[in-house]
Each structure stands twice: as C-alpha cells, then as structure tokens.
Protein backbone atom coordinates (compact mmCIF):
# COMPACT_ATOMS: atom_id res chain seq x y z
CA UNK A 1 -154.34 -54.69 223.45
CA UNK A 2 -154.70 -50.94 222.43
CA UNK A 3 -158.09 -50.89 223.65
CA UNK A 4 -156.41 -51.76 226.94
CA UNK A 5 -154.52 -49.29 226.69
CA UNK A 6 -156.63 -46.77 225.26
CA UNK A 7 -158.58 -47.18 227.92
CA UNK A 8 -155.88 -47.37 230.67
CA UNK A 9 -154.69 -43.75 229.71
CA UNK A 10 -158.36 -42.27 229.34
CA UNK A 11 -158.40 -43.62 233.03
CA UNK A 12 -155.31 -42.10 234.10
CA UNK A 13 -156.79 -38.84 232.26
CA UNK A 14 -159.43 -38.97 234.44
CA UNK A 15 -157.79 -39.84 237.55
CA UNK A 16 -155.39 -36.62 237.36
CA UNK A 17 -158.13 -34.09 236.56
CA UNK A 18 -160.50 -35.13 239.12
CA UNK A 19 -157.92 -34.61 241.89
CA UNK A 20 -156.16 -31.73 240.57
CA UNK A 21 -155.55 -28.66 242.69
CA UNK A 22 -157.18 -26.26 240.28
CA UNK A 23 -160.58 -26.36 239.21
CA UNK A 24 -161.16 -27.66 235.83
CA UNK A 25 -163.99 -27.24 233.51
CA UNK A 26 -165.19 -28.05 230.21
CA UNK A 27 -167.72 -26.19 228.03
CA UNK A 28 -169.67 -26.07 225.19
CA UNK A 29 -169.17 -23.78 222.57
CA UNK A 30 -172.53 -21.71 224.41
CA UNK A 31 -170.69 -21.79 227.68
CA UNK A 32 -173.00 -24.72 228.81
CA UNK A 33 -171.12 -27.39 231.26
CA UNK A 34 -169.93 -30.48 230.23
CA UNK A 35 -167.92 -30.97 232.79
CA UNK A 36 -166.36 -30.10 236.58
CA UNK A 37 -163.32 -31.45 238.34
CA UNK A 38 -163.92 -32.42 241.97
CA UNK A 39 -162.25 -28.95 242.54
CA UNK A 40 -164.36 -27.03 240.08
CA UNK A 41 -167.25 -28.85 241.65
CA UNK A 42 -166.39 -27.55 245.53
CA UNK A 43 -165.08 -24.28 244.54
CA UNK A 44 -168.12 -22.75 242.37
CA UNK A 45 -170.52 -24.96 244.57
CA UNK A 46 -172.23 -27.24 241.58
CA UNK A 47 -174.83 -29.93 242.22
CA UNK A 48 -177.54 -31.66 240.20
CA UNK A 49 -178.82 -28.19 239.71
CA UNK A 50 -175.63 -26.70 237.94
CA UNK A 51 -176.41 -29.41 234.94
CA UNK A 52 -176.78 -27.25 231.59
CA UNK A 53 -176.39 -24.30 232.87
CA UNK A 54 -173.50 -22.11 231.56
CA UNK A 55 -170.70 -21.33 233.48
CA UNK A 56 -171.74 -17.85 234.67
CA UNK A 57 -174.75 -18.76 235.83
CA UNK A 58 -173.72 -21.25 238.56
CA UNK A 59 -171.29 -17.74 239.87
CA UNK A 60 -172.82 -16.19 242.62
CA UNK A 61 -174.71 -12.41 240.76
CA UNK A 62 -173.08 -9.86 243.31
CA UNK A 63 -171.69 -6.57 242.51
CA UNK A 64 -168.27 -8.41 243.39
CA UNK A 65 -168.28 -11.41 241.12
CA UNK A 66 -168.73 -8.98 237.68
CA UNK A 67 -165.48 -9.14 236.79
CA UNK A 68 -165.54 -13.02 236.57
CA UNK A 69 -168.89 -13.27 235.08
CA UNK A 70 -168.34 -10.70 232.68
CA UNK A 71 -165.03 -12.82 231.75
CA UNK A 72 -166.40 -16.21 231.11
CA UNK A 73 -169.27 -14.38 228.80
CA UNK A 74 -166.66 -12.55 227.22
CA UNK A 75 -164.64 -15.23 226.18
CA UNK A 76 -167.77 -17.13 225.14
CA UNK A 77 -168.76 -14.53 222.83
CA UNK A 78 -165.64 -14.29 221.19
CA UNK A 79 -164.70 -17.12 220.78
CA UNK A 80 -161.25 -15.79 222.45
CA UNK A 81 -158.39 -17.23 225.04
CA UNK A 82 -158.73 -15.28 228.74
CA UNK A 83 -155.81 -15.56 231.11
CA UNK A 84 -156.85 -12.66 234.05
CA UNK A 85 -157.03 -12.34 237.86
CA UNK A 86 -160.37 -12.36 239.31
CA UNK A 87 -161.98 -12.19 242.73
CA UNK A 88 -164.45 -14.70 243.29
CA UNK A 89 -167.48 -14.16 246.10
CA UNK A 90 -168.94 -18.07 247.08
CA UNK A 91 -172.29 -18.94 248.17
CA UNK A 92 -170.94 -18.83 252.06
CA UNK A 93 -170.07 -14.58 250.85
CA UNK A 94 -166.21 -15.91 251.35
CA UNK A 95 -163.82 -13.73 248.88
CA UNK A 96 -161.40 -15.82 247.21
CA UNK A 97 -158.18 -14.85 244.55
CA UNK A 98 -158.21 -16.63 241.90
CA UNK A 99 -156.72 -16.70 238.24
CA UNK A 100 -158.69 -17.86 235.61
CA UNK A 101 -157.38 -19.27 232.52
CA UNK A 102 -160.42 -19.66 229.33
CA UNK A 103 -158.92 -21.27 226.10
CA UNK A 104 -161.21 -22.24 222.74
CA UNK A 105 -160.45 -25.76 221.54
CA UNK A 106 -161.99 -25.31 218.44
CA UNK A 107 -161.04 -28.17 216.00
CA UNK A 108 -161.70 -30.55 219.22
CA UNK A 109 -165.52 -29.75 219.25
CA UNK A 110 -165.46 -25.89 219.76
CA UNK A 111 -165.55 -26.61 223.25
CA UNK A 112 -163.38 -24.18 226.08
CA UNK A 113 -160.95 -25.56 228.29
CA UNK A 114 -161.17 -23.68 231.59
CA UNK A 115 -158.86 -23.76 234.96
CA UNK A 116 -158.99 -21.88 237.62
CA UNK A 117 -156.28 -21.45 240.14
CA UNK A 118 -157.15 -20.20 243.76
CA UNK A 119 -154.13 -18.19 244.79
CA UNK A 120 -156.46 -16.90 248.04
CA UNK A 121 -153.90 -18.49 250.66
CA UNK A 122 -150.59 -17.38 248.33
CA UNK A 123 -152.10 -13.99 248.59
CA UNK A 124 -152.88 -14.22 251.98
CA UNK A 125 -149.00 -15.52 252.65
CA UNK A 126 -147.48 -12.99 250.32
CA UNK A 127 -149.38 -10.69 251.96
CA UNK A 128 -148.17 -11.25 255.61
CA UNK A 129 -144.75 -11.33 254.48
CA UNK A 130 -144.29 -7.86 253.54
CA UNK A 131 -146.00 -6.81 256.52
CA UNK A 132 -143.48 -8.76 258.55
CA UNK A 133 -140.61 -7.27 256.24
CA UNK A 134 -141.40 -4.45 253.82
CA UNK A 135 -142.51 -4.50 250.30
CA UNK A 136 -139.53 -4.29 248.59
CA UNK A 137 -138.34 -6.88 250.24
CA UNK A 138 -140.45 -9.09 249.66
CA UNK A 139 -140.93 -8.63 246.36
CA UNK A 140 -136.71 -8.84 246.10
CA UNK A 141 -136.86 -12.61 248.44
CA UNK A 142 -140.19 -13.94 246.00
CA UNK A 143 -139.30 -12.63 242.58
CA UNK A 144 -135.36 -12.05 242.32
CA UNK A 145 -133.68 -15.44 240.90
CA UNK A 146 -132.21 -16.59 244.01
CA UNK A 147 -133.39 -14.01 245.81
CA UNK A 148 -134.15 -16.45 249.06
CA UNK A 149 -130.70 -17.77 249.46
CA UNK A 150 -128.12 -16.46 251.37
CA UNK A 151 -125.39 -13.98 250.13
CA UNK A 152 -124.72 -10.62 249.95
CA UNK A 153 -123.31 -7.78 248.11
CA UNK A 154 -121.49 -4.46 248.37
CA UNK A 155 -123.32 -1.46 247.57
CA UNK A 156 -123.14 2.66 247.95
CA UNK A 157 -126.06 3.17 250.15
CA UNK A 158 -127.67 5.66 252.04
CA UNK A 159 -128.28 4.72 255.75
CA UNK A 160 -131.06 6.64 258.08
CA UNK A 161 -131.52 5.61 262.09
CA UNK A 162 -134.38 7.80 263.44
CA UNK A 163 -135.45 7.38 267.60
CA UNK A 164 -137.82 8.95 269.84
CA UNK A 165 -136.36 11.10 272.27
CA UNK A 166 -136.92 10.12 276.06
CA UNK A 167 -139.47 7.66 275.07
CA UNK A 168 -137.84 4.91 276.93
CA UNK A 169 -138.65 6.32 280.23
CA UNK A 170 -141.72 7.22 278.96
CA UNK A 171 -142.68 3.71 278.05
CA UNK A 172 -142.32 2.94 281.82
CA UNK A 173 -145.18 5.39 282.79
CA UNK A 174 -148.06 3.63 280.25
CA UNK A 175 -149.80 0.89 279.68
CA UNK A 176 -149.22 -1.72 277.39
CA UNK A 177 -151.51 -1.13 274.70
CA UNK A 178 -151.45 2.55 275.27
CA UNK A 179 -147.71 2.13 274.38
CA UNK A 180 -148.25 -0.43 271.03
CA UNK A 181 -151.12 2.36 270.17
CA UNK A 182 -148.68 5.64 269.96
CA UNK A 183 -145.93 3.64 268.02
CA UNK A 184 -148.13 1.63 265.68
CA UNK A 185 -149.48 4.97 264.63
CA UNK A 186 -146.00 6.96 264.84
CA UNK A 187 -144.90 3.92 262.51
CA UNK A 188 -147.71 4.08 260.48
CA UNK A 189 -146.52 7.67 259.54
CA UNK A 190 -143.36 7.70 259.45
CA UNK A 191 -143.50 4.31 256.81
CA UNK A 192 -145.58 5.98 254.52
CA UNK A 193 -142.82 8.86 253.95
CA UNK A 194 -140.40 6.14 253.49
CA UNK A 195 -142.23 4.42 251.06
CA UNK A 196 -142.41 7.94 249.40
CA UNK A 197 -139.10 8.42 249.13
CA UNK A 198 -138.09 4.86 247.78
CA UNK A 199 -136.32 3.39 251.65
CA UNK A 200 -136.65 0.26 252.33
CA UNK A 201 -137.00 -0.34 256.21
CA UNK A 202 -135.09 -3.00 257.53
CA UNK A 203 -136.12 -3.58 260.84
CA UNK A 204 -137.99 -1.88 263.75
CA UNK A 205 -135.13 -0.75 267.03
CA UNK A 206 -137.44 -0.36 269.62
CA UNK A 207 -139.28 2.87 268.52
CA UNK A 208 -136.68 3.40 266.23
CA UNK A 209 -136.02 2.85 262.51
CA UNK A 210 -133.08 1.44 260.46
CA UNK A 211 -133.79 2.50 256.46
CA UNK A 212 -131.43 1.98 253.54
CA UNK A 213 -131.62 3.49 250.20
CA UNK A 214 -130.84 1.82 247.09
CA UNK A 215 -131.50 -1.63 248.21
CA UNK A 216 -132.25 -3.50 247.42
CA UNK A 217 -134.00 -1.86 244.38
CA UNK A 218 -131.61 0.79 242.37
CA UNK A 219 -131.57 4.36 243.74
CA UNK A 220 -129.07 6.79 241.73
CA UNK A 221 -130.58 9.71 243.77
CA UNK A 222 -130.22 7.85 247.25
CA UNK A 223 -128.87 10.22 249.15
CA UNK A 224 -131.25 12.91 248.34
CA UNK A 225 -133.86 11.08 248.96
CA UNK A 226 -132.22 9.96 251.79
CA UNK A 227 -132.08 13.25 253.67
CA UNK A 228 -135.61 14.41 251.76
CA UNK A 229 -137.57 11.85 253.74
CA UNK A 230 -135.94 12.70 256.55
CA UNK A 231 -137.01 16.07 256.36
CA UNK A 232 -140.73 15.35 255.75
CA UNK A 233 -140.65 13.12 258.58
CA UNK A 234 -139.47 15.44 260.81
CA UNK A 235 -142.50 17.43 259.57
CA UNK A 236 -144.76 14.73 259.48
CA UNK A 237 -144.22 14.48 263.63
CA UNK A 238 -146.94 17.52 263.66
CA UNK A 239 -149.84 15.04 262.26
CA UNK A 240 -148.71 12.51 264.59
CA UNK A 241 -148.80 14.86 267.87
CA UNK A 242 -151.84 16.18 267.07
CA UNK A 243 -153.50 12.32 267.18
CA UNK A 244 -151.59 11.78 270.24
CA UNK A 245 -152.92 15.37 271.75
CA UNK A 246 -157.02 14.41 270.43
CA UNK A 247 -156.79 10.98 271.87
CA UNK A 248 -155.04 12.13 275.13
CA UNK A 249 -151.73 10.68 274.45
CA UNK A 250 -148.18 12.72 275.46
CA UNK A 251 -146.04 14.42 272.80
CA UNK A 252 -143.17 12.58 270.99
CA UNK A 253 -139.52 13.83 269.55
CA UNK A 254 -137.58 12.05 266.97
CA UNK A 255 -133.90 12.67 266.22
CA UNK A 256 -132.56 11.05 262.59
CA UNK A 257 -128.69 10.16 261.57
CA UNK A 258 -128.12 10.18 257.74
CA UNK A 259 -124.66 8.58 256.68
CA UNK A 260 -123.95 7.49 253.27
CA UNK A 261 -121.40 5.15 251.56
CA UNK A 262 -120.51 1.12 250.79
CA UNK A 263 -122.61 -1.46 253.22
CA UNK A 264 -122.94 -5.35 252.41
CA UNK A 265 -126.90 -5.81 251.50
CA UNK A 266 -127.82 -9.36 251.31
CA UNK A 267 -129.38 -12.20 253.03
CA UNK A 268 -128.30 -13.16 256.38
CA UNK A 269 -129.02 -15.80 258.79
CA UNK A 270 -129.09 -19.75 258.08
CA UNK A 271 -131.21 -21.91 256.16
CA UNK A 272 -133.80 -22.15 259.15
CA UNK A 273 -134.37 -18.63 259.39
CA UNK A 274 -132.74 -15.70 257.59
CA UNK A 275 -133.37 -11.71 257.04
CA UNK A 276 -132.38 -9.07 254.50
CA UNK A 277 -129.73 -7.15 256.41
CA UNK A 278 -127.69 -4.43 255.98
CA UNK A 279 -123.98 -4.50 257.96
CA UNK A 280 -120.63 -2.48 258.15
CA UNK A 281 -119.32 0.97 258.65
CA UNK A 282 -121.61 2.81 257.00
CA UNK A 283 -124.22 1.17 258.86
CA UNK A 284 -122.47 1.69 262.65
CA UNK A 285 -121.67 5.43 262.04
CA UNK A 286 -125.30 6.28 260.79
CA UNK A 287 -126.56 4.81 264.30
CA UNK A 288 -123.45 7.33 265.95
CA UNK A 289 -124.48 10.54 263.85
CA UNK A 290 -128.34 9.59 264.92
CA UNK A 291 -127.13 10.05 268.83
CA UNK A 292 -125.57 13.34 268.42
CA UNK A 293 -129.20 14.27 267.42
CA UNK A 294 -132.36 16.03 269.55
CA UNK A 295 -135.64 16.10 269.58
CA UNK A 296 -136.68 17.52 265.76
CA UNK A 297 -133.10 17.63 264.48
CA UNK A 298 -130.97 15.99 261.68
CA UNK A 299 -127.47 15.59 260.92
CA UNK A 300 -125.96 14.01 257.96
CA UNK A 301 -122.66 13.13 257.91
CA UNK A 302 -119.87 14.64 255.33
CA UNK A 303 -120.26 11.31 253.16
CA UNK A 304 -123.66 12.21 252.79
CA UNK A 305 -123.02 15.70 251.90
CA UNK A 306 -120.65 14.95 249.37
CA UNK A 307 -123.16 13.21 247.39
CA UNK A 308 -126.39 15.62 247.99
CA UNK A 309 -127.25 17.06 244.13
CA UNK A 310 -129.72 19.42 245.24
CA UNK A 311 -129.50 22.68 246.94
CA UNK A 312 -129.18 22.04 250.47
CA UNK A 313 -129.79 23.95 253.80
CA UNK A 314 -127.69 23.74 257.16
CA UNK A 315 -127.51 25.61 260.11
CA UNK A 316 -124.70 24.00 262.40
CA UNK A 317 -120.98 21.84 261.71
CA UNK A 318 -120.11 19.67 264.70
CA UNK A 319 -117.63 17.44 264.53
CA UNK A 320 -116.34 13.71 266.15
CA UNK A 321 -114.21 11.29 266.11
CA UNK A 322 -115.25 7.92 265.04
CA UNK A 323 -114.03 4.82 266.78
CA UNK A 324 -110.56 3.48 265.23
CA UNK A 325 -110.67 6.44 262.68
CA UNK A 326 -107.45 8.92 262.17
CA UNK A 327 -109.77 12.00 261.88
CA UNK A 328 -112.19 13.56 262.97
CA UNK A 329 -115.71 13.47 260.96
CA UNK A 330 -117.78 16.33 260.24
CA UNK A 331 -121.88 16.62 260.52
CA UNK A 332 -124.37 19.53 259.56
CA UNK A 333 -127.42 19.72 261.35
CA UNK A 334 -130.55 19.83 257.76
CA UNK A 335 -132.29 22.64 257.75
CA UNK A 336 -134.18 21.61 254.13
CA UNK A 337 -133.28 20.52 250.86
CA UNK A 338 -134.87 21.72 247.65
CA UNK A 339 -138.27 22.66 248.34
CA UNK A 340 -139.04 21.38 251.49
CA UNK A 341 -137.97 22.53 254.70
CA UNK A 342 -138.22 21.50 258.59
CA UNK A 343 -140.86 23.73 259.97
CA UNK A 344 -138.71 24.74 263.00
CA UNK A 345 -140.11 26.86 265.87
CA UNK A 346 -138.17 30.07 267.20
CA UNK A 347 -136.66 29.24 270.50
CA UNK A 348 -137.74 31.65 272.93
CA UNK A 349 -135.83 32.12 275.96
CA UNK A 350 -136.37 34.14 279.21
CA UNK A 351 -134.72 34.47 282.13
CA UNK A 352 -135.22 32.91 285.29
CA UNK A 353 -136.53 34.29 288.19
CA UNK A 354 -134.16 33.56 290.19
CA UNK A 355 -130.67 31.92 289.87
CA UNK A 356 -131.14 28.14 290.77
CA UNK A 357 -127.97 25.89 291.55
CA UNK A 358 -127.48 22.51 289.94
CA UNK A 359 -125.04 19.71 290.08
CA UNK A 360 -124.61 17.76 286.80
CA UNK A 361 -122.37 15.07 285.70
CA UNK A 362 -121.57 14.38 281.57
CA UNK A 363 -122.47 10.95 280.15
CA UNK A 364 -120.22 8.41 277.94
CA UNK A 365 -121.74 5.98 275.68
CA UNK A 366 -124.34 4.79 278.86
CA UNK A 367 -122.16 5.49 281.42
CA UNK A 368 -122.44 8.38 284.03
CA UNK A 369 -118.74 10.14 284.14
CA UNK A 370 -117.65 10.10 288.09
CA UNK A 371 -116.89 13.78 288.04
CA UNK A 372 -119.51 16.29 289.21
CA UNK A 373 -119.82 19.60 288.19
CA UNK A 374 -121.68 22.55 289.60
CA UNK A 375 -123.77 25.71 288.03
CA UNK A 376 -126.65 27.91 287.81
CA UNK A 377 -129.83 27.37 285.35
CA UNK A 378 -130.40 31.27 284.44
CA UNK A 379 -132.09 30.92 281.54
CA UNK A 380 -135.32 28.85 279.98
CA UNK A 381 -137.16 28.37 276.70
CA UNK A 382 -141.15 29.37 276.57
CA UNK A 383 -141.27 25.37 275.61
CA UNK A 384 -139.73 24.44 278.36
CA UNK A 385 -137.66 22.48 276.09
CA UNK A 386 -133.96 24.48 276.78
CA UNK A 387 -132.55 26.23 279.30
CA UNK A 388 -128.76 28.19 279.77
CA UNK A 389 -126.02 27.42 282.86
CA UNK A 390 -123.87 29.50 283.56
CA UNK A 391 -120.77 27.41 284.39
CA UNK A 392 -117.06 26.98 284.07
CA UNK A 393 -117.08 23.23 283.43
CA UNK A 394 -115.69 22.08 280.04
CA UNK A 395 -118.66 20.73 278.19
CA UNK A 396 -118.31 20.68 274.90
CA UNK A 397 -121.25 20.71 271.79
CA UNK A 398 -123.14 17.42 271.57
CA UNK A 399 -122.33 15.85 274.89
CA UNK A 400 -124.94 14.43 276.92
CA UNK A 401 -125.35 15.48 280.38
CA UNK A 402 -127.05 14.12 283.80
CA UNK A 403 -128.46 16.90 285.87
CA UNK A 404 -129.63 16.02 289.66
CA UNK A 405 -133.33 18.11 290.09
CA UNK A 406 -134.28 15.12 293.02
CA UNK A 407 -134.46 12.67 289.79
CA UNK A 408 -132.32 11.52 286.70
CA UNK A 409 -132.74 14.99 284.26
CA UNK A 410 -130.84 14.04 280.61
CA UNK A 411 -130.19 16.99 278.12
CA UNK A 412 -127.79 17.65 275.44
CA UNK A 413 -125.21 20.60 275.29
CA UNK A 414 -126.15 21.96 272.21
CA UNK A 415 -123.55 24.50 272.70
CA UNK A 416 -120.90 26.67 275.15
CA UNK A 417 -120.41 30.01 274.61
CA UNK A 418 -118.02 31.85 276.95
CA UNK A 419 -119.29 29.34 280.24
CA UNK A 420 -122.76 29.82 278.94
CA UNK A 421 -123.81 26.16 277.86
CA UNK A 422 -126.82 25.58 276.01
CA UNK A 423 -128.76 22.25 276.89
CA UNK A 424 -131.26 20.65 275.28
CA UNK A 425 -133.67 18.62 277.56
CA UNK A 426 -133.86 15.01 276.55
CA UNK A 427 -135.75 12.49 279.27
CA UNK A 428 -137.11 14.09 282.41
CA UNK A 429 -137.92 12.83 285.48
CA UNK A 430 -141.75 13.25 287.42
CA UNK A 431 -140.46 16.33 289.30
CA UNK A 432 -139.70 17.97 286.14
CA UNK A 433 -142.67 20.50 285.84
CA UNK A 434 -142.66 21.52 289.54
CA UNK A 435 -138.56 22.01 289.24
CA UNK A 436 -139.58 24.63 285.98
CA UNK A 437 -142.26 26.11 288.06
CA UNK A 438 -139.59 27.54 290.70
CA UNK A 439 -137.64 28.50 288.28
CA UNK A 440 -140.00 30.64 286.38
C-alpha cells in the first residue's frame, strides 16, 4: 500500500510539472539537463538534440540573450540562487520577458531547480494600460492594495486645463490624419513636461488637457510645480510650431487655467468599467480660469497663489465671479516663476490705414448676446494677432466677443481703456487675411 501511494504522488508530481505555466528545468550540478517541463521544452525550443547539453547552450548566442546566458553560467559557477529579469530572443528571433528563478539543491544531488516565468503578455498588458491612462496611474490601479476598486478620497490638489485656441474651427479645414498628426505630436510634448513636473494627466478634452498634482502620488510642492509646468509648456509650444511649420502644418495657441485646493481623487465608474477621476469645485473653476485665457497666456487663480513658495512673476489681476459664490475671485495672468520664464514677444502695434467700421456682438458661455454694437478697428499688431476699437460699448476685460468681417471673427477684450478696447483674436474665419490686408 505505500508503494501505491508512493507512486500515486510521484505521478501527481509529474502530472503538475509537465503542465505547468512556467517552464521548469532540472540540472546537474555542471548545468547539464536532466530535465524540461512541456513548457521549458516549447519555450527554449529542446529536442533530441538539447540531450546533455547545459542549459546555456540550447539559448539562442545573440548579442540579446547575454544577459540570460551569462545568468545560468553564473549561477552554475557559484554554486548560487538567481532570481532576475531577463529578455529572452527564440529561435523564430521573437523577444520574450521573462523572470528566471536558479536555486542549488545541494543535499538533494547538487542539482539546480530552475523556473522560468514568461511575463511577455503581462508586460505587453501593463504596458498598454498606461498608455491608455498614464503611468502613475497605472502603477497606483496595479500596485496600491485595493487600488482597482472603487472609492475615493479628498485631497489638496493642484488642477491645470490647457486648450488650443481656435483649433476647433481649424479641425474643420484638415484632414483626418493631418488632424491626429498635429495633436499626437502637440501631446507628445506637452506630456513629457508633465511627466517632468510630477502631473498626472487624467484624460484627453478634445485637444485639451485635464492634469492634477499630488495624485495620486504625494506632491508637497504641487502647486509650484503646478504653475512651473505650465510655464515650460507654454514655452515648449515653440518646438512644437516649428515641426508643424517644417512639415507644412498651421501654427497652434494654447491657453492654461491653474486652480488649486480640495478635489475627491479616486476611482469612478462601476465594476464593468471604471477610471481614476478627479471631481468638484476645484476641478470646475480650473476649467473657468482656463477660458478667461488666450493664445500663450496663464492665469492662476488666488487659491493657487496663496500656496506658490517660490518667487513668482505676474503681469495682470482680473477678476470674476464664480457661479453660486458670494465674491468675486481674483486671477493673475504668470509671467514666470523661479527661474523660468514665458518667452513672450513684444506686441507691436500700428495703425491702420484707414479707419474701418465693424459691428460686433459679446458672447456668454456659447451663446451670442442679441445686442449689437458698432466701432472702428484703428489699430493692429505686426502679428496680426491684436488689434484696438475705438468704441463706446461697455466691454469689459476678459469677455469674448463676435465681430461680423463677412464670417464668424472671435477675439477676447483683453482690455478697455477710455473706449479704446483691446482684443485679442481667437478663431478666424477664411476672409480673415484679405479683411487685415485692407486694413493695413
């Protein structure tokens, strides 16, 4: 009866190792085979011509498979325990991930016991998923304890919305893949100066971004680093014009919102599908401050400010009133912080040839006001980016406005002085450039 058994469990043995997962080996003391799992047998490629051979010689000798090679003989040699990553290049030239695990049984025939795991797909998986999140998510979701379940919690974060100014109706004038082209490389830019500054990017809005700081990973310094990114994003929009200007492609702007203060970070969704999010007030007045923005500008909000530790640089204090608040909330237009500045350029204005009438209406939220006002363009920027009218309505800093050129003209009051109102153009229409020409 124990010989039954004996033999029943040296059959089980067997049983589970050939059709384990991993690859299993055993070796002699000289790294000669004894023997291969059915997986160790299809993953290194053995046949009748891998018997007594040791185990690096039945590995592929490319520049590639060193590391592995150089393993097994080390542990060989030494008579030592391995545990290490390795890549792996088969007979087909297909690179796999594995992790190789080499331990000395000595007292049980100085033989090694050796299994290798092939994590190739896990890597490939693991892989994909930060691409289709971000890194630091995905490294929160796979190696936080509970990090894949829902739930949330309150935290003082920084919030930055950036957007591309006029790009909308801009997207209607290009082709598909033209389109994908200039924002996967605009993204490609402006992530890497996230990643920099230790954001996390939430989610893509369109060609815009939504970036928290200190989630979910810690961030004492988040605002700084906050309005520090945004900065050198701003800056980086030079590189990324001049790849649009060698490859043909038209010029982009990008306004950012900074606003700082508690948001609930978590998981949200259901159990069938589920993000990292970011919600609240913080969250919905970062997207307002972002709108208030042109082409090449930021504004921070007073929350921010409050919690900025370096030495910081503004040039202009609007102000608004939030939705259901009691008081109005102040913004500052970033000029730098530290040691890095925006590379502005000086706005150079001349004036107009001649005088040249226009009807304009202002804009609310998405919605064209009713009542239309009347001036005169008298002034225009070298850029063609600004322009003054002279006018008595009562437009005040930071409102959007509609002007009528024979097409839809958007621009920004950037300021009125006296009935002299300062616009910024936003989206233009086809007739733009002939409209500038009679006015120069």
């Amino acid at each position: 009866m124990p010989n039954d058994i004996d033999r029943m469990q040296e059959d089980l043995l067997a049983y589970v190792f050939a059709n384990m997962a991993d690859a299993v080996c055993i070796t002699a003391k000289n790294g000669e085979i004894y023997y291969a799992n059915n997986s160790a047998t299809k993953l290194l490629g053995l046949g009748e011509t891998s018997e007594g051979r040791k185990i690096w010689e039945v590995i592929p000798f490319t520049e590639k498979n060193d590391i592995l090679i150089q393993l097994f003989i080390d542990a060989v040699t030494q008579r030592s325990d391995i545990h290490s990553p390795a890549d792996y290049v088969n007979n087909d030239g297909k690179i796999r991930r594995l992790h190789v695990s080499v331990t000395y049984m000595e007292g049980s025939g100085n033989i090694f016991a050796i299994v290798i795991r092939d994590l190739t797909e896990l890597v490939r998986v693991n892989s994909a998923f930060e691409r289709y999140t971000s890194p630091e998510i995905a490294k929160y979701v796979l190696h936080t304890p509970g990090g894949e379940k829902q739930g949330g919690q309150l935290r003082d974060v920084s919030i930055l919305m950036s957007d591309l100014r006029g790009f909308t109706a801009l997207s209607t004038k290009l082709p598909p893949d033209t389109l994908i082209t200039i924002l996967n490389h605009y993204f490609e830019e402006m992530i890497a100066v996230i990643r920099r500054w230790k954001g996390t990017l939430i989610e893509f809005l369109g060609d815009g971004l939504f970036v928290v700081f200190n989630a979910p990973n810690d961030d004492e310094n988040h605002a700084n680093h906050a309005v520090s990114c945004a900065v050198e994003m701003e800056n980086a929009m030079k590189s990324v014009n001049d790849w649009n200007a060698l490859n043909g492609y038209p010029a982009l702007e990008m306004g950012i919102g900074i606003n700082s203060g508690p948001a609930v970070v978590g998981n949200i969704g259901s159990d069938m599908r589920m993000k990292y999010g970011c919600m609240g007030e913080t969250v919905n007045l970062a997207g307002r401050v972002e709108t208030f923005t042109i082409g090449g500008q930021i504004y921070i909000s007073e929350r921010t400010k409050a919690r900025i530790t370096e030495e910081l640089f503004t040039s202009d204090e609007q102000s608004f009133m939030p939705k259901g608040a009691k008081s109005p909330m102040k913004i500052y237009a970033v000029d730098g912080i530290g040691d890095i500045h925006i590379a502005h350029r000086d706005i150079v204005m001349s004036d107009v040839a001649r005088k040249v009438a226009v009807s304009f209406s202002t804009v609310t939220g998405k919605n064209v006001d009713a009542e239309k006002y009347s001036g005169h363009v008298v002034k225009i920027s070298d850029d063609m980016r600004y322009a003054v009218i002279e006018s008595e309505a009562p437009v005040e800093a930071m409102r959007n406005i509609l002007l009528d050129i024979g097409g839809p003209l958007y621009a920004k009051a950037l300021s009125n002085d006296g009935g002299q109102i300062t616009i910024c153009f936003t989206s233009k229409p086809d007739c733009f450039t002939k409209w500038i020409e009679a006015l120069r």
